[in-house]
C-alpha atoms as a PDB file:
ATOM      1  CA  UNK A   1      32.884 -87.887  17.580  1.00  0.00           C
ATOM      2  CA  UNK A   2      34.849 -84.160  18.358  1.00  0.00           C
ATOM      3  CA  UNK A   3      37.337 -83.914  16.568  1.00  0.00           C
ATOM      4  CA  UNK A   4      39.411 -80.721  18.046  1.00  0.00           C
ATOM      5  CA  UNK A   5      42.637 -79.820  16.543  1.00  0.00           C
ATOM      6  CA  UNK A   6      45.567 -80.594  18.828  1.00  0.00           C
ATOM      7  CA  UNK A   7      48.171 -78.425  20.735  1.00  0.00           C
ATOM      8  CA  UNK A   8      50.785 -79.276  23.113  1.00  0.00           C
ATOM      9  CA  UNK A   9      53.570 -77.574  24.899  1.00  0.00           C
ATOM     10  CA  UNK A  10      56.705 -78.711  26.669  1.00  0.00           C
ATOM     11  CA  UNK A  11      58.945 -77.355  29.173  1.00  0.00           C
ATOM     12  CA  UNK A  12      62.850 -78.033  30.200  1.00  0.00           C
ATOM     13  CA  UNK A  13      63.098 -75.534  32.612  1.00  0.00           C
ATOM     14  CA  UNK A  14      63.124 -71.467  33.153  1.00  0.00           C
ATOM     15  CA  UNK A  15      66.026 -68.828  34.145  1.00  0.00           C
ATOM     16  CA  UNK A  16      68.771 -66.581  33.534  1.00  0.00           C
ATOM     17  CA  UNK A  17      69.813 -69.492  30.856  1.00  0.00           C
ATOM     18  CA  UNK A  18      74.057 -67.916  29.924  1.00  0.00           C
ATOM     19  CA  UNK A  19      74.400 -67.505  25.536  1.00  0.00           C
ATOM     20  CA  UNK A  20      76.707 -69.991  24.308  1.00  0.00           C
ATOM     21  CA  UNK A  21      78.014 -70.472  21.322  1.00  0.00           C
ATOM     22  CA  UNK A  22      76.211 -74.251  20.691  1.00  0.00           C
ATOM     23  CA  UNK A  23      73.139 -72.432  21.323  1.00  0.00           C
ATOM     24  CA  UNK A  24      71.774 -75.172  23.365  1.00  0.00           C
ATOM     25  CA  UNK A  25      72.135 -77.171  20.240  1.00  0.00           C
ATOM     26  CA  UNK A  26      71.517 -81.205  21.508  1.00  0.00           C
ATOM     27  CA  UNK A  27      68.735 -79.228  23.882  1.00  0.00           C
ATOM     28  CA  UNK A  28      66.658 -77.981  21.321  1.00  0.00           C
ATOM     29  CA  UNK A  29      66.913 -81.152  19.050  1.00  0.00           C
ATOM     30  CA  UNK A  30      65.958 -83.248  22.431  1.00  0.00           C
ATOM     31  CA  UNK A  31      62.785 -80.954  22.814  1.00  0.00           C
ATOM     32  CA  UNK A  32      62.034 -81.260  19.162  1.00  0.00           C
ATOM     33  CA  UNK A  33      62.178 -85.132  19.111  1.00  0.00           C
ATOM     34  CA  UNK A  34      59.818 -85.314  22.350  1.00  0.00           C
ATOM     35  CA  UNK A  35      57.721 -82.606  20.786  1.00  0.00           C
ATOM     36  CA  UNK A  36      57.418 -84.376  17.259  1.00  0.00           C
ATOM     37  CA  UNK A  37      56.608 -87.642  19.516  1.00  0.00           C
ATOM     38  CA  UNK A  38      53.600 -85.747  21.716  1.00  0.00           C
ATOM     39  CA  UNK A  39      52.108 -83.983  18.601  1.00  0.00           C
ATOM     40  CA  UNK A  40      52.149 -87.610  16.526  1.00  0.00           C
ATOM     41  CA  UNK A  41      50.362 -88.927  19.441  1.00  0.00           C
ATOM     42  CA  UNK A  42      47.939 -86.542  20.068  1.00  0.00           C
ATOM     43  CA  UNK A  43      47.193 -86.739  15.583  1.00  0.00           C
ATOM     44  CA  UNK A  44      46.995 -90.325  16.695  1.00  0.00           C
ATOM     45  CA  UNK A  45      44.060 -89.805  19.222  1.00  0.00           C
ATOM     46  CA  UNK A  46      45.950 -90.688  22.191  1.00  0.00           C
ATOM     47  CA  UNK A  47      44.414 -89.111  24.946  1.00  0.00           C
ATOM     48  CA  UNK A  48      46.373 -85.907  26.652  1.00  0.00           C
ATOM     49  CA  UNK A  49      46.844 -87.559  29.659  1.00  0.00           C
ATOM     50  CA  UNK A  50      49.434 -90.452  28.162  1.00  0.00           C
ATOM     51  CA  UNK A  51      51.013 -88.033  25.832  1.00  0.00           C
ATOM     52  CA  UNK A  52      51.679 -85.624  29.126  1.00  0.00           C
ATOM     53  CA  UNK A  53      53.283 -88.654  30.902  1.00  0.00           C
ATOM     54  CA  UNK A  54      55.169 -89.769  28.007  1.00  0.00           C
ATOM     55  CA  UNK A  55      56.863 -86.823  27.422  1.00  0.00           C
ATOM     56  CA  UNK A  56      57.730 -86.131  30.868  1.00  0.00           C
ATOM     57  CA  UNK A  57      58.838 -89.584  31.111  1.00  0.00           C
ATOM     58  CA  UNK A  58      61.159 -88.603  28.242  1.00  0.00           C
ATOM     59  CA  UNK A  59      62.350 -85.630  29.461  1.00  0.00           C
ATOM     60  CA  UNK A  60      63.207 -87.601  32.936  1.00  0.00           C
ATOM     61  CA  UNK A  61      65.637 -89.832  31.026  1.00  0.00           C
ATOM     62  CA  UNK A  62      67.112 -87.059  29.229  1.00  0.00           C
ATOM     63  CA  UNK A  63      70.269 -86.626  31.089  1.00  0.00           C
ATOM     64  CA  UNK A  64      70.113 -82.689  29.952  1.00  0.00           C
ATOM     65  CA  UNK A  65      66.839 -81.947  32.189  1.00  0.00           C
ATOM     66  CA  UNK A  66      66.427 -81.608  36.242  1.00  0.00           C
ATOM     67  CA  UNK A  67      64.460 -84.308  36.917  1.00  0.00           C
ATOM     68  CA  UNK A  68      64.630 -88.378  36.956  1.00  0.00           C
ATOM     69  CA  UNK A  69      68.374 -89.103  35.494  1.00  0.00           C
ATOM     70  CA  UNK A  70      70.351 -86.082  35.775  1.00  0.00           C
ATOM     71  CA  UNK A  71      68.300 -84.300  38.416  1.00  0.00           C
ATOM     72  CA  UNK A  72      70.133 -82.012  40.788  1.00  0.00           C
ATOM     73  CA  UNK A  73      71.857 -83.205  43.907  1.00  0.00           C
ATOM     74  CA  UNK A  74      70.249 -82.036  47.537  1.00  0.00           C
ATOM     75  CA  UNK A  75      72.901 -81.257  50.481  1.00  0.00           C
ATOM     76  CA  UNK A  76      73.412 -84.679  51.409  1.00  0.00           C
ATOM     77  CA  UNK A  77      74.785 -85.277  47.626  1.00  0.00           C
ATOM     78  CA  UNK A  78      71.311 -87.130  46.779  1.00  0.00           C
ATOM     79  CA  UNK A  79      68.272 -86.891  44.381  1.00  0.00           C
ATOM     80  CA  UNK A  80      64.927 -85.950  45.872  1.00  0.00           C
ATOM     81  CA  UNK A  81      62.445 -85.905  42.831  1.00  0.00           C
ATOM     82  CA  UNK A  82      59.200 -84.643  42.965  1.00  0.00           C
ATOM     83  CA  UNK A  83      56.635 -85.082  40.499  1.00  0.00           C
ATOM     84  CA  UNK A  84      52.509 -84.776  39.794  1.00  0.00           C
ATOM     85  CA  UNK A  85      50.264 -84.833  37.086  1.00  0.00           C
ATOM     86  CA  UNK A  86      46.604 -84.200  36.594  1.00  0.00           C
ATOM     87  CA  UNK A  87      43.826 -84.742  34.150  1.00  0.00           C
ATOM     88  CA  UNK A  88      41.401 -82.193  33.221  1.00  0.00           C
ATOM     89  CA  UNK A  89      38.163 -84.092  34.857  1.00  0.00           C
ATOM     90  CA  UNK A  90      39.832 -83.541  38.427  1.00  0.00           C
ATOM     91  CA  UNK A  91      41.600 -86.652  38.442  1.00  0.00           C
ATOM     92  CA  UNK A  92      45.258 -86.182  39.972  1.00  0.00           C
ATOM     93  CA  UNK A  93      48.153 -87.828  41.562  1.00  0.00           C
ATOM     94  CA  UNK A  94      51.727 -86.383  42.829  1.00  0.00           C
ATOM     95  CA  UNK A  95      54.745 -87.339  44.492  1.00  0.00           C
ATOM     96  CA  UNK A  96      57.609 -85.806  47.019  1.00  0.00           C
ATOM     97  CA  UNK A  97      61.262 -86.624  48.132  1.00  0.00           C
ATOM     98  CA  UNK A  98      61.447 -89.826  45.918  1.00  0.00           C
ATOM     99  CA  UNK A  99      64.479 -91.290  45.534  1.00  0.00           C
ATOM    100  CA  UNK A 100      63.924 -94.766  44.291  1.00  0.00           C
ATOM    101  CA  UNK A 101      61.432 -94.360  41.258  1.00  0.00           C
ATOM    102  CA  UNK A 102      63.223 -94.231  37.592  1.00  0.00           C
ATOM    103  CA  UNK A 103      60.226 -91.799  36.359  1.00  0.00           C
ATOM    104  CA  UNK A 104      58.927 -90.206  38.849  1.00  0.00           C
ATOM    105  CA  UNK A 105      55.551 -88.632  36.780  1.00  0.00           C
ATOM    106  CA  UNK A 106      55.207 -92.701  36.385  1.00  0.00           C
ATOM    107  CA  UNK A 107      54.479 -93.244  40.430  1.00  0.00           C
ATOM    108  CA  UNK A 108      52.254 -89.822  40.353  1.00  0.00           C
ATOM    109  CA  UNK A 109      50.169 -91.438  37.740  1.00  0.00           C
ATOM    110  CA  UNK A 110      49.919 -94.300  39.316  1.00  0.00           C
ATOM    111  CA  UNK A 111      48.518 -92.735  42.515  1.00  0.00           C
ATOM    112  CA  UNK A 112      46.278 -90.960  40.455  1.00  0.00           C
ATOM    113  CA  UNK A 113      44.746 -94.343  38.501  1.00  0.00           C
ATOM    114  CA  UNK A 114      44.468 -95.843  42.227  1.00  0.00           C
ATOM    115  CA  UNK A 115      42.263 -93.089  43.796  1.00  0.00           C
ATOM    116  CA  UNK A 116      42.658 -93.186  46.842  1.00  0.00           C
ATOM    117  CA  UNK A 117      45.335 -90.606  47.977  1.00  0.00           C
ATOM    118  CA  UNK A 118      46.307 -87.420  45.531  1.00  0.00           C
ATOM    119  CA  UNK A 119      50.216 -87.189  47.538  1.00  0.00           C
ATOM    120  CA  UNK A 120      52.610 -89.614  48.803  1.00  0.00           C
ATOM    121  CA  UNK A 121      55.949 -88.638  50.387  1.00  0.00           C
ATOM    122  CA  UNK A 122      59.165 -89.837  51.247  1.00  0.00           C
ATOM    123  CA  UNK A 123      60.114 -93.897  51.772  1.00  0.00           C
ATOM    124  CA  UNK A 124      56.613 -94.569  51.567  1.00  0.00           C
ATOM    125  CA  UNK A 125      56.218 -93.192  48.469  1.00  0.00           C
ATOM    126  CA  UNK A 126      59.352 -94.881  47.536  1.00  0.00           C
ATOM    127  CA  UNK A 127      57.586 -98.661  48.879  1.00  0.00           C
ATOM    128  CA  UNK A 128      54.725 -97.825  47.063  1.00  0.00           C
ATOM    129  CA  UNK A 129      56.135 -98.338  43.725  1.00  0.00           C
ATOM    130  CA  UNK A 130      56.196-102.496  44.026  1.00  0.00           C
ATOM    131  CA  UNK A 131      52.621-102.518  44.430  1.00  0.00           C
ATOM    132  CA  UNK A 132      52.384 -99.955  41.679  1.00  0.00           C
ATOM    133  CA  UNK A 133      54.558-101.793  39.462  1.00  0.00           C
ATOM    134  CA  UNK A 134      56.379 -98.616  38.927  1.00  0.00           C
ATOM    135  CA  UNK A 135      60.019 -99.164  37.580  1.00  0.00           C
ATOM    136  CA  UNK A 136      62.717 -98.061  40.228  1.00  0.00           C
ATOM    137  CA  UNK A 137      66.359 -97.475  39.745  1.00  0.00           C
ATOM    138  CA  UNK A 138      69.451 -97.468  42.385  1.00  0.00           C
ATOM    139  CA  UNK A 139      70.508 -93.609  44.112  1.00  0.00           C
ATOM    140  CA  UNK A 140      73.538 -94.038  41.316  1.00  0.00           C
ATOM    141  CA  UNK A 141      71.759 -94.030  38.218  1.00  0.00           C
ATOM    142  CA  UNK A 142      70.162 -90.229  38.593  1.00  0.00           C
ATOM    143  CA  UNK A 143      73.173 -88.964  39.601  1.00  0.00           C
ATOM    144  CA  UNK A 144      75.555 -87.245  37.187  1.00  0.00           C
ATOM    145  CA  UNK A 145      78.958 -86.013  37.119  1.00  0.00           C
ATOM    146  CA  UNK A 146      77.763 -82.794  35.839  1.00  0.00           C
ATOM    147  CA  UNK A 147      75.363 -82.456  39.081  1.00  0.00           C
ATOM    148  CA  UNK A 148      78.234 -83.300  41.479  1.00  0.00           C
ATOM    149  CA  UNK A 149      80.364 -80.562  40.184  1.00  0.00           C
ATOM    150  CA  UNK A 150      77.920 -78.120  40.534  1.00  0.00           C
ATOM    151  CA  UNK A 151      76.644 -79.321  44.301  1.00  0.00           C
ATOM    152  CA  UNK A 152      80.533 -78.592  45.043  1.00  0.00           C
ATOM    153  CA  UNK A 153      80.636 -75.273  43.520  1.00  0.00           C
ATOM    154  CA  UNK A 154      77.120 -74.556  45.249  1.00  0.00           C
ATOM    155  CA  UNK A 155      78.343 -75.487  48.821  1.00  0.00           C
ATOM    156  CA  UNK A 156      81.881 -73.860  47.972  1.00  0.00           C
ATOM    157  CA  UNK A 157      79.582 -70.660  48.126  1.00  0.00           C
ATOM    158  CA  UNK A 158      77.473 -72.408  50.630  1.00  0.00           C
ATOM    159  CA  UNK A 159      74.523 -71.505  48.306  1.00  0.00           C
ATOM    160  CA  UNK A 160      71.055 -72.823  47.402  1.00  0.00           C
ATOM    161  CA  UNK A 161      71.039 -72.967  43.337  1.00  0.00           C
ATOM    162  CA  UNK A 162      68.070 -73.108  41.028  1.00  0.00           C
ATOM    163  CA  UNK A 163      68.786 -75.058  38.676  1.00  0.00           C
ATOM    164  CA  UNK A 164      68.092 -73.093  35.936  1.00  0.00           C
ATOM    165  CA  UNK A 165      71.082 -70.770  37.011  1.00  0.00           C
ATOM    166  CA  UNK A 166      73.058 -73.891  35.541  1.00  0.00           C
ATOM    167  CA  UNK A 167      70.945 -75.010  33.033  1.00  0.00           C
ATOM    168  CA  UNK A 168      68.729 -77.097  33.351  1.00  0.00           C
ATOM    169  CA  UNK A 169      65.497 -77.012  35.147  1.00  0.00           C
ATOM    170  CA  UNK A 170      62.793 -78.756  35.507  1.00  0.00           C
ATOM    171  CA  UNK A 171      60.239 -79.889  33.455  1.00  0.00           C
ATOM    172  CA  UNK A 172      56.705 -80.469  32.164  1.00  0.00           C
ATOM    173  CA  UNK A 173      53.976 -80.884  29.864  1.00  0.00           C
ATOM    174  CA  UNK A 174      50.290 -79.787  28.793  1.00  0.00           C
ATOM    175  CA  UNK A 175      48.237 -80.922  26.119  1.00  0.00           C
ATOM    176  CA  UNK A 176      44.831 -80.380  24.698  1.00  0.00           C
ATOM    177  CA  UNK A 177      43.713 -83.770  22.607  1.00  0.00           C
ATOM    178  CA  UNK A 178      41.628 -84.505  19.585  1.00  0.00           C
ATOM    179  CA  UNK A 179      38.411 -84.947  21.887  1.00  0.00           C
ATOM    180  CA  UNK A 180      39.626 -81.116  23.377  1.00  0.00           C
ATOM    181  CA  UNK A 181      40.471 -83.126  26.930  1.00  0.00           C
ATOM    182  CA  UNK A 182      43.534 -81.350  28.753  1.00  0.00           C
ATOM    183  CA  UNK A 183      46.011 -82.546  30.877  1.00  0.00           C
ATOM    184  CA  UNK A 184      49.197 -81.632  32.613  1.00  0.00           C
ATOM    185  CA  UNK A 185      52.135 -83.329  34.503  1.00  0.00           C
ATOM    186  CA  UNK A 186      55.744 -81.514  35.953  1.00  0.00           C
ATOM    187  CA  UNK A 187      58.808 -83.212  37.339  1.00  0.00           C
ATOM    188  CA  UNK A 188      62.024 -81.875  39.077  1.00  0.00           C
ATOM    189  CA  UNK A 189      64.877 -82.735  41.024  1.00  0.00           C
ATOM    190  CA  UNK A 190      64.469 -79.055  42.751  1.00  0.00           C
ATOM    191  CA  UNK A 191      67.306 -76.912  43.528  1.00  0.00           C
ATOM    192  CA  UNK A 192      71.274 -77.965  43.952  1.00  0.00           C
ATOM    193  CA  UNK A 193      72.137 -78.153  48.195  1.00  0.00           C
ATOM    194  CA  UNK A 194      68.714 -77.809  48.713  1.00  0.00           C
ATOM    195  CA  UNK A 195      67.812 -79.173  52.286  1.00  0.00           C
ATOM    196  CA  UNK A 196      66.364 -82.883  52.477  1.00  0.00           C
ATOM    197  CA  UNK A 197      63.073 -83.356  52.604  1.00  0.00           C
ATOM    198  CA  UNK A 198      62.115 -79.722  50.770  1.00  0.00           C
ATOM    199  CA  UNK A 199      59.374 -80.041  48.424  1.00  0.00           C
ATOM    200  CA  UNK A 200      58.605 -77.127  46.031  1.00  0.00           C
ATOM    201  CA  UNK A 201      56.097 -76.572  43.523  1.00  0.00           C
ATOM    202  CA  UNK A 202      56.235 -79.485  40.891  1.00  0.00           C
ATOM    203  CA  UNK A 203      54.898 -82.065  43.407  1.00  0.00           C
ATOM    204  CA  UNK A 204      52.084 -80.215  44.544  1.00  0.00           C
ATOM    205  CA  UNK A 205      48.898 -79.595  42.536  1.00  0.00           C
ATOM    206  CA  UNK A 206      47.526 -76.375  41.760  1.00  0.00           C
ATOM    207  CA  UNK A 207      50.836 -74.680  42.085  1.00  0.00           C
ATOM    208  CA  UNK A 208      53.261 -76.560  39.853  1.00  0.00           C
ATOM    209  CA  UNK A 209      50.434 -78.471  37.723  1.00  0.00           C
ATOM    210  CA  UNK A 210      46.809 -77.764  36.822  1.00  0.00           C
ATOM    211  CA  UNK A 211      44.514 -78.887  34.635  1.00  0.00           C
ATOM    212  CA  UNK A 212      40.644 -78.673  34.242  1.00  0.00           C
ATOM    213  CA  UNK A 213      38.309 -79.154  30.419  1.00  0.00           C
ATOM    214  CA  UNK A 214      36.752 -75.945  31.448  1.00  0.00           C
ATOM    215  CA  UNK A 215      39.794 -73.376  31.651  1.00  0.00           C
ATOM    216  CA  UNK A 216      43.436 -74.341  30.998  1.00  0.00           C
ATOM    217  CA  UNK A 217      46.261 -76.704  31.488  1.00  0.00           C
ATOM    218  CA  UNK A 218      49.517 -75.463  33.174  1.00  0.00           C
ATOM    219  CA  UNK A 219      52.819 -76.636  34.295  1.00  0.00           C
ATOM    220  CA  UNK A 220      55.416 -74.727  35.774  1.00  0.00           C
ATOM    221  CA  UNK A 221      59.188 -73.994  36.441  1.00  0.00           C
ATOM    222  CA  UNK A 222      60.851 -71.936  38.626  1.00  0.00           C
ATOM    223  CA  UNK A 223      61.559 -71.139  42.335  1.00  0.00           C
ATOM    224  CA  UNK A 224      59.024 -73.616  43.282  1.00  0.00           C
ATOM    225  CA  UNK A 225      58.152 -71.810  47.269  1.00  0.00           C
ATOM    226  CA  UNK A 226      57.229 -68.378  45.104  1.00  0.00           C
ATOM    227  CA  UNK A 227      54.891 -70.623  43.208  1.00  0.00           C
ATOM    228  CA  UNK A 228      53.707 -72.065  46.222  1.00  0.00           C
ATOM    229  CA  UNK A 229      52.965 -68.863  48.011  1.00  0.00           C
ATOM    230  CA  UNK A 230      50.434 -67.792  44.382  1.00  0.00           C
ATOM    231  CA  UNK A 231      48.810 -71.264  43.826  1.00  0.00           C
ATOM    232  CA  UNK A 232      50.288 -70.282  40.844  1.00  0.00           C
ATOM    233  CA  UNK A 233      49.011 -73.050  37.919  1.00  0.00           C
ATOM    234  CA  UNK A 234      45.106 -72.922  39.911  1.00  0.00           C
ATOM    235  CA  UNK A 235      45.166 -69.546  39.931  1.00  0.00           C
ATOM    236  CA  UNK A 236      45.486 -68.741  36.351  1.00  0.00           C
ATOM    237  CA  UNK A 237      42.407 -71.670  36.041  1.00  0.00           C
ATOM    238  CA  UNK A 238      40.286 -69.883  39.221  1.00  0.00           C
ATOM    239  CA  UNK A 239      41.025 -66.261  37.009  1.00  0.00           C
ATOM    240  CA  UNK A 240      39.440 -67.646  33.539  1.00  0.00           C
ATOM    241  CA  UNK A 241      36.323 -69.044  35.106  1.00  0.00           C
ATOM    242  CA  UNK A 242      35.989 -66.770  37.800  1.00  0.00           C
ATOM    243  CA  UNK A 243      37.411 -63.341  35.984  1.00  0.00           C
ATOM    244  CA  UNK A 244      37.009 -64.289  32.467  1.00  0.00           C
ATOM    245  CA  UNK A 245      40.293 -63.318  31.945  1.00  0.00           C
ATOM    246  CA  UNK A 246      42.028 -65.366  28.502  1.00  0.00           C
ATOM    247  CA  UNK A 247      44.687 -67.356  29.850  1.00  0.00           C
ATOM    248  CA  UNK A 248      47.665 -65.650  28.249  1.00  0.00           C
ATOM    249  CA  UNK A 249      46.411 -62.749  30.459  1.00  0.00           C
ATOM    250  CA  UNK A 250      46.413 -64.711  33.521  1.00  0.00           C
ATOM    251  CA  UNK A 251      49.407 -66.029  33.265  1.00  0.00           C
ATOM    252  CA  UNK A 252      51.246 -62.929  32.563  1.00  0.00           C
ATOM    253  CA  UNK A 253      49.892 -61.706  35.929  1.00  0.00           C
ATOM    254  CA  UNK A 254      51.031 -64.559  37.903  1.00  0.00           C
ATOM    255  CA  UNK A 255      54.625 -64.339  36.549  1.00  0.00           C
ATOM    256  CA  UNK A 256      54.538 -60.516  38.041  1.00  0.00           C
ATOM    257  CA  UNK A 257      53.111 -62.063  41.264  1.00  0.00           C
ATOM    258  CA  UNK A 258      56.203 -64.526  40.900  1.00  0.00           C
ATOM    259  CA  UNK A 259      58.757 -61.884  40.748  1.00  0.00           C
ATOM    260  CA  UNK A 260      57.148 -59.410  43.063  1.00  0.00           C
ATOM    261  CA  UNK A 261      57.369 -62.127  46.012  1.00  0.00           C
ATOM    262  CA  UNK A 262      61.215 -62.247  44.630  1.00  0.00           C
ATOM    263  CA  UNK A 263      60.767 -65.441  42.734  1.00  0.00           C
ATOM    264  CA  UNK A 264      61.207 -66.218  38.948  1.00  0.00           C
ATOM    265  CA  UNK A 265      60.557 -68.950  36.518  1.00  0.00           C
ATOM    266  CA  UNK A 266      57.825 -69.256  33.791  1.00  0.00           C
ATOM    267  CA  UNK A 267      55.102 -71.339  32.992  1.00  0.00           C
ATOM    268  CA  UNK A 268      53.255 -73.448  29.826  1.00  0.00           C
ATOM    269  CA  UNK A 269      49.633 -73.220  29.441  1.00  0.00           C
ATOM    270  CA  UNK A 270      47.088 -74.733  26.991  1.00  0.00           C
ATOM    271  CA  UNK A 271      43.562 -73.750  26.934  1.00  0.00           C
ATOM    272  CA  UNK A 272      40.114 -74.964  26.315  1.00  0.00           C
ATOM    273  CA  UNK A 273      40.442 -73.669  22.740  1.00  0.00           C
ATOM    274  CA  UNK A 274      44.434 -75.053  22.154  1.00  0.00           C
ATOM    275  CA  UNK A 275      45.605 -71.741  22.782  1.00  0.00           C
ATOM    276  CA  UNK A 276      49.690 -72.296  23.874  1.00  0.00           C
ATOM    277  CA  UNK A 277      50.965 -69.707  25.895  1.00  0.00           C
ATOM    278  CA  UNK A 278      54.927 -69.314  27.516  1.00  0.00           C
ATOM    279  CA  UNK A 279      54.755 -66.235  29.640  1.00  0.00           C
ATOM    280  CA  UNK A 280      58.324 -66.316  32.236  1.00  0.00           C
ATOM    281  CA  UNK A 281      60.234 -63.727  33.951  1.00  0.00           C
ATOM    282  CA  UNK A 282      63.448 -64.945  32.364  1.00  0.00           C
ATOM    283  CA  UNK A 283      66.065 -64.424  30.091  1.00  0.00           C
ATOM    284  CA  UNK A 284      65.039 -67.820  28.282  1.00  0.00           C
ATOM    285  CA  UNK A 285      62.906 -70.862  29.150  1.00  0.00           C
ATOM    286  CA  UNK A 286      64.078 -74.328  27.228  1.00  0.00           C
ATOM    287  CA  UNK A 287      60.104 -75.571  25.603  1.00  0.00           C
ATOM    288  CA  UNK A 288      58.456 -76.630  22.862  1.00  0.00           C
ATOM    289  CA  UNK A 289      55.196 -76.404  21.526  1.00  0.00           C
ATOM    290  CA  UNK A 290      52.873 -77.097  18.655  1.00  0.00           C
ATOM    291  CA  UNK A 291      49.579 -74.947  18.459  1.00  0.00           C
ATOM    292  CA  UNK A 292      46.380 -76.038  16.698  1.00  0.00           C
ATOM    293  CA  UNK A 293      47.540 -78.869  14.661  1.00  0.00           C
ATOM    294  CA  UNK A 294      50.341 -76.657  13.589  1.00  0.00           C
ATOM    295  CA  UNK A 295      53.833 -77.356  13.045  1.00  0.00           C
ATOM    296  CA  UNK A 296      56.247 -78.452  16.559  1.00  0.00           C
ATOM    297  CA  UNK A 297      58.686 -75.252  17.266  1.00  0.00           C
ATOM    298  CA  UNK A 298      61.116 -75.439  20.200  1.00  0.00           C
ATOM    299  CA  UNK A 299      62.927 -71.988  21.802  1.00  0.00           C
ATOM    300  CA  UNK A 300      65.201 -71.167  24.378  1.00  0.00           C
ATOM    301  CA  UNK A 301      65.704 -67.367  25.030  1.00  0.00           C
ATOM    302  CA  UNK A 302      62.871 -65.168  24.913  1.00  0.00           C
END
């Protein structure tokens, strides 16, 4: 039986994160616990695909993150979630505009385990999680006061905010597992006063998630159209096989794609080998990681 070593890598979001004093003190311990709890599992021969789920399940009920339970509010004062996640023999499942499941990367797996579809959308999305049996929660419980205050300061400058500009952002997971299987899952609540019904990157696979045995896992955060427009987490996959370009490379070249199409964020990426790499275009990006059976270390600015 292989026996690979392990890596992992989670994200909490990318941007122009502000220094404070804490230092993003109760961030960085909630990234280490989820991080110590993904690298135990993965030790423990669960495969990458649960520990991916997992800790994006955690990170959803972590008030502190943009997505499930704390997510950011769209114009109408609501959260629309959007989630997918993606195992690296093609399977895959996603969501959009969800507003009734309590984890969100819960109904994407879900679709994924069923087969038949890859996206659902909207109310129906929403209906599917009875015959899912996917846990769902009332429109109060994701919303925050925190979130409220900054939807009023966003329409006070009748802006569209990434969330990242007020921490936090959304997040994700990739892992590479003892058998050296790779998988990958993102979630977000988007951006504050966003319009309903917009969908950006974390729902939709190959640009917010990505995973394949032969190349990479990715995940990404960030303004989710400019990751749209590259097929950003596919493209770094399409560049290893394809190019033969190492994935740290790749990577680095689709955060400069990012910000020349005005964009920013950053990205996590494990590779066929357990290779971790954080490339972003920002001043910080909240993640954790563990690399080759190596210790769990967890970062904010650059």
């Amino acid at each position: 039986m292989a026996h690979h070593p392990v890596s992992f890598a989670i994200h909490g979001g990318a941007g122009d994160i502000p220094r404070r004093d804490h230092g993003y003190a109760e961030h960085l311990l909630a990234l280490e616990t989820i991080g110590e709890s993904a690298r135990q599992a993965l030790q423990d021969r669960v495969p990458a695909i649960d520990v991916v789920e997992q800790a994006v399940r955690q990170l959803e009920d972590c008030e502190l993150f943009n997505a499930g339970r704390g997510a950011v509010l769209n114009s109408e004062g609501v959260a629309e979630l959007d989630a997918s996640i993606m195992r690296g023999d093609g399977a895959c499942g996603g969501v959009a505009g969800v507003r009734s499941p309590r984890n969100p990367v819960a109904l994407a797996r879900a679709i994924m385990e069923d087969g038949r579809h890859v996206l659902l959308v909207g109310a129906e999305a929403d209906r599917a999680c009875e015959r899912f049996h996917v846990a769902t929660a009332p429109p109060d419980y994701f919303v925050i006061d925190s979130r409220v205050q900054q939807l009023r300061r966003a329409r006070e400058h009748e802006a569209i905010v990434l969330d990242h500009d007020e921490p936090l952002g959304t997040v994700g997971a990739v892992a590479r597992d003892r058998d050296g299987c790779l998988a990958a899952a993102t979630s977000t609540g988007g951006m504050t006063n966003k319009a309903p019904g917009r969908v950006g990157d974390s729902g939709v696979i190959g640009a917010g998630t990505w995973a394949c045995d032969d190349s990479c896992a990715i995940s990404t955060t960030g303004h989710g159209e400019s990751f749209i427009r590259v097929n950003a987490a596919a493209q770094i996959h399409w560049r290893m096989l394809l190019r033969h370009e190492p994935m740290t490379a790749a990577a680095e070249l689709v955060i400069e794609q990012i910000v020349e199409r005005g964009g920013m964020g950053g990205l996590i990426g494990v590779d066929r080998d357990g290779l971790v790499c954080l490339p972003m275009s920002t001043t910080g990006m909240f993640r954790a990681w563990a690399e080759l059976d190596g210790p769990v270390q967890a970062a904010v600015f650059r």
